[in-house]
Protein backbone atom coordinates (compact mmCIF):
# COMPACT_ATOMS: atom_id res chain seq x y z
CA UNK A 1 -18.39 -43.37 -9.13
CA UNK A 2 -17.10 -42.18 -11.98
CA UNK A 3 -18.55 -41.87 -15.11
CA UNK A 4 -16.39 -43.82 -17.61
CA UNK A 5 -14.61 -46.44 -15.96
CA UNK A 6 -10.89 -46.00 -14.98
CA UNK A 7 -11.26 -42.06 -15.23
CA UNK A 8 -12.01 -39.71 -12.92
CA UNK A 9 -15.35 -37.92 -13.74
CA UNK A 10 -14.08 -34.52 -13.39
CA UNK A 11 -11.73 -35.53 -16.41
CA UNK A 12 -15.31 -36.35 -18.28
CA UNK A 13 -16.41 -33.15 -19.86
CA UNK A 14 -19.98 -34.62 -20.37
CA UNK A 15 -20.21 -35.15 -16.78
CA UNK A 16 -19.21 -31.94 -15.52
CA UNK A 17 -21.88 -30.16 -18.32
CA UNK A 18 -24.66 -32.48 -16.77
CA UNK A 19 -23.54 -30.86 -13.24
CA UNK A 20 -23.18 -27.76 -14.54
CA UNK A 21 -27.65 -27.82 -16.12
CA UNK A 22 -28.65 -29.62 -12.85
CA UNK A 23 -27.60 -27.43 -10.37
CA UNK A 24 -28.93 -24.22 -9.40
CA UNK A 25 -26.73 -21.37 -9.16
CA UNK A 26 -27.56 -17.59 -7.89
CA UNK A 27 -28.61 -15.16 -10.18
CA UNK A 28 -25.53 -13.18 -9.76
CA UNK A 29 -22.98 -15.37 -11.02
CA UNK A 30 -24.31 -13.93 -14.76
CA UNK A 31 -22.29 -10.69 -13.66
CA UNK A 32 -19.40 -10.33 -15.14
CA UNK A 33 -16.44 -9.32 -13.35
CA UNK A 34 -13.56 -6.87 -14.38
CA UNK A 35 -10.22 -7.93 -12.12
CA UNK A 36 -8.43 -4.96 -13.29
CA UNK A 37 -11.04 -3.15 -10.81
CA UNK A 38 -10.31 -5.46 -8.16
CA UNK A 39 -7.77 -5.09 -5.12
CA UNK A 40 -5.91 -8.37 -5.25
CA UNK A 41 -4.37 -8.58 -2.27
CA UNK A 42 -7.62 -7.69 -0.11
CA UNK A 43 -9.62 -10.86 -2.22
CA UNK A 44 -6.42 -12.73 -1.68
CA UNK A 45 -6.17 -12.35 2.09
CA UNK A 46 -10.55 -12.61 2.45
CA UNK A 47 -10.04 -16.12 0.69
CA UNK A 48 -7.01 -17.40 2.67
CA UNK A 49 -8.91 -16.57 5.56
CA UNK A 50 -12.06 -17.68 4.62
CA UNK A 51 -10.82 -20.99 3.49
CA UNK A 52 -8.89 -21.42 6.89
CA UNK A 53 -12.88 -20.82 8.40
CA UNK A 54 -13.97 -23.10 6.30
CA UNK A 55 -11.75 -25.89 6.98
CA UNK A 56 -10.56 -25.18 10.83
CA UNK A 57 -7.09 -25.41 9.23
CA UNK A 58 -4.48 -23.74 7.19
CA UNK A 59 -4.20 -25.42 4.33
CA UNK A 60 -2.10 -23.43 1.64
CA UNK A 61 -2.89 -26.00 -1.42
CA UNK A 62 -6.46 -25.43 -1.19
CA UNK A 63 -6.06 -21.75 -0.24
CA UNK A 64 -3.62 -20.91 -3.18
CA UNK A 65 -6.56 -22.95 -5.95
CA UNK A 66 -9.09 -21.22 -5.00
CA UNK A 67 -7.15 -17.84 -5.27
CA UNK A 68 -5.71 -19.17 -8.83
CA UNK A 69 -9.50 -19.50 -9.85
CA UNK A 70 -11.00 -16.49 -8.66
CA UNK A 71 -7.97 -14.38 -9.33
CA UNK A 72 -6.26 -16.32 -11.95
CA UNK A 73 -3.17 -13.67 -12.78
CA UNK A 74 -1.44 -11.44 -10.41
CA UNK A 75 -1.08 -8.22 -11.66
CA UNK A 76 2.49 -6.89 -11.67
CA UNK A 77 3.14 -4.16 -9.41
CA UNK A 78 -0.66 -3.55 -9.46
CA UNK A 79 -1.48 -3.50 -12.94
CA UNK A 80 -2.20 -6.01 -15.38
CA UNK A 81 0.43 -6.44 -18.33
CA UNK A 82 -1.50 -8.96 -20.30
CA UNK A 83 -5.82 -8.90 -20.17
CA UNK A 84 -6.97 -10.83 -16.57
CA UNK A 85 -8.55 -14.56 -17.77
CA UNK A 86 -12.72 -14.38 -17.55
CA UNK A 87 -13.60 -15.97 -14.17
CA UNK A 88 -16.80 -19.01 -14.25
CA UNK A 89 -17.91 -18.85 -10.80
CA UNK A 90 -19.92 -22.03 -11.72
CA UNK A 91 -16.70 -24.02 -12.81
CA UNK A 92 -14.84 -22.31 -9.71
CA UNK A 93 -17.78 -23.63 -7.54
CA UNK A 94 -17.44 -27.47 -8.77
CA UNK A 95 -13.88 -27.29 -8.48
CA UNK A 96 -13.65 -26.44 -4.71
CA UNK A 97 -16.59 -29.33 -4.15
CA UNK A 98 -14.20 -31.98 -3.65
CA UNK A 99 -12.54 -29.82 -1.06
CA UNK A 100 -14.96 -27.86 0.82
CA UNK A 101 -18.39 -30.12 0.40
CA UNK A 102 -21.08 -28.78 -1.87
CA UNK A 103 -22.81 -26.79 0.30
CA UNK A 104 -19.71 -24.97 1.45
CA UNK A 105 -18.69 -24.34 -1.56
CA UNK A 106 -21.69 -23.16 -2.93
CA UNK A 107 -21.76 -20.30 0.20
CA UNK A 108 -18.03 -19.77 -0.24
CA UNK A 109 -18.49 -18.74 -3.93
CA UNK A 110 -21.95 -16.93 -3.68
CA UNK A 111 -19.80 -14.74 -1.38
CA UNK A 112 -17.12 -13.89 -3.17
CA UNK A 113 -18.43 -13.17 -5.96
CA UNK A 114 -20.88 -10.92 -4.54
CA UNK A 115 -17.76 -9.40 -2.86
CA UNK A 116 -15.74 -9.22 -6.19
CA UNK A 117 -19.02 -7.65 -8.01
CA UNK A 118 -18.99 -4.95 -5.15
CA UNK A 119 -15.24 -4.65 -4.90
CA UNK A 120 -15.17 -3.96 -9.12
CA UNK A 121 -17.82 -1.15 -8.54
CA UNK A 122 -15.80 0.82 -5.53
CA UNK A 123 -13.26 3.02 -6.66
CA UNK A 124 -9.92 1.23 -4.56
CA UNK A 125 -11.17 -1.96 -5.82
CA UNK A 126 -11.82 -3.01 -2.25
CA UNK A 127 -15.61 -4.31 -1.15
CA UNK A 128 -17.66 -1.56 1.08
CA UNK A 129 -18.66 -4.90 3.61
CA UNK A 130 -14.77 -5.98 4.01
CA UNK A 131 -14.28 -1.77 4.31
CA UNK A 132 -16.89 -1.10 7.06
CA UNK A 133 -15.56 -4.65 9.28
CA UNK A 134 -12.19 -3.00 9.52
CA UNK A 135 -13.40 0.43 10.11
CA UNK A 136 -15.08 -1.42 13.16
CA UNK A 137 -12.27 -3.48 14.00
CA UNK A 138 -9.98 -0.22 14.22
CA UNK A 139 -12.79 1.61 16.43
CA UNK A 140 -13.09 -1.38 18.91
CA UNK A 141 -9.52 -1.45 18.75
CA UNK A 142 -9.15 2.51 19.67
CA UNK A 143 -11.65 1.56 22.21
CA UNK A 144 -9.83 -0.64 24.07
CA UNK A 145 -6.76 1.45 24.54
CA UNK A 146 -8.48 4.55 25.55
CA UNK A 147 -10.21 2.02 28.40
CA UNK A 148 -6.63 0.52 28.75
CA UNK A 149 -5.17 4.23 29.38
CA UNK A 150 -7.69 5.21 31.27
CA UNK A 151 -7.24 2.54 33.81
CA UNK A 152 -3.49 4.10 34.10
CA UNK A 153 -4.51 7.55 34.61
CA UNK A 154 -3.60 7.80 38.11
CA UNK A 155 -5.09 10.61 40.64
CA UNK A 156 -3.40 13.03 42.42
CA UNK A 157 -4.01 11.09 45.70
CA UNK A 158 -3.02 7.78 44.73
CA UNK A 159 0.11 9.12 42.94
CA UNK A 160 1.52 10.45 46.48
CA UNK A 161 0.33 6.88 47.77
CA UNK A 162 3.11 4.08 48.01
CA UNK A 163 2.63 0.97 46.28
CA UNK A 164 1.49 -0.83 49.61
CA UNK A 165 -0.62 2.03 50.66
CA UNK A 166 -2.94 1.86 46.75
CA UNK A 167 -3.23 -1.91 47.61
CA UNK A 168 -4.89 -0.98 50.82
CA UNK A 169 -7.18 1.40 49.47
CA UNK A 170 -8.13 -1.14 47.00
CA UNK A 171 -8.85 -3.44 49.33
CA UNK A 172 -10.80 -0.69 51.57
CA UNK A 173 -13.02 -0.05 48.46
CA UNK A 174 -13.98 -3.76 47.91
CA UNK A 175 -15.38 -4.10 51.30
């Protein structure tokens, strides 16, 4: 219900203060974060993705706010012409309430800006965690076509075999 009558309370700046002293938030949202460090397009595609988790749908509006709050400029051609806006994860986190409920929102959040404190500390501006998931991604990936070739590789034997006769043998080897 909203505070003042015929307003919404989010448009109350008293009641968004009294949200912002009663709620807990982690101790790392006093970090500051430098998005010049940052890759944007990493963050960018880790929140679209996220967001899609988060809400078993694709929903671009949602998607492109929370980008706009956690990455409020795109920098052009990878650099920043004018300085980045500061970034509240604490305002960012009771915007995306109504969206994502509080307690997803309050795990979305935590987690991104743990991965944007990380990501402003590594030298491509890309987070070691989302770094070492596609390094394993690629390697199960690898994986799976050297099984996949593998199964091609063909002997000597079966090679002189005609189709029909390899069937046979198949069968032969499953009894």
């Amino acid at each position: 219900m909203p505070a003042i009558r015929g307003t919404a309370s989010v448009a109350d700046s008293r009641v968004r203060d009294k949200e912002l002293k009663n709620k807990k938030f982690p101790a790392s949202f006093k970090v500051k974060v430098d998005l010049k460090k940052v890759n944007y397009s990493v963050l960018t595609m880790w929140i679209e993705d996220k967001i899609t988790a988060l809400l078993g749908i694709d929903d671009e509006i949602v998607q492109q706010m929370a980008v706009n709050l956690f990455l409020p400029e795109q920098p052009a051609h990878g650099y920043y012409v004018a300085p980045p806006k500061e970034v509240d994860p604490k305002h960012a986190q009771l915007d995306l309430e109504g969206f994502l409920g509080a307690e997803d929102s309050a795990t979305f959040v935590n987690e991104l800006w743990d991965l944007m404190i990380d990501a402003q500390n590594q030298p491509k501006g890309i987070p070691k965690v989302l770094l070492e998931k596609k390094k394993a991604e690629l390697a199960r990936a690898k994986a799976a076509s050297d099984i996949d070739k593998a199964s091609l590789v063909v002997s000597p034997v079966q090679a002189s075999m005609s189709a029909i006769e390899r069937s046979e043998a198949e069968k032969l080897k499953l009894e």
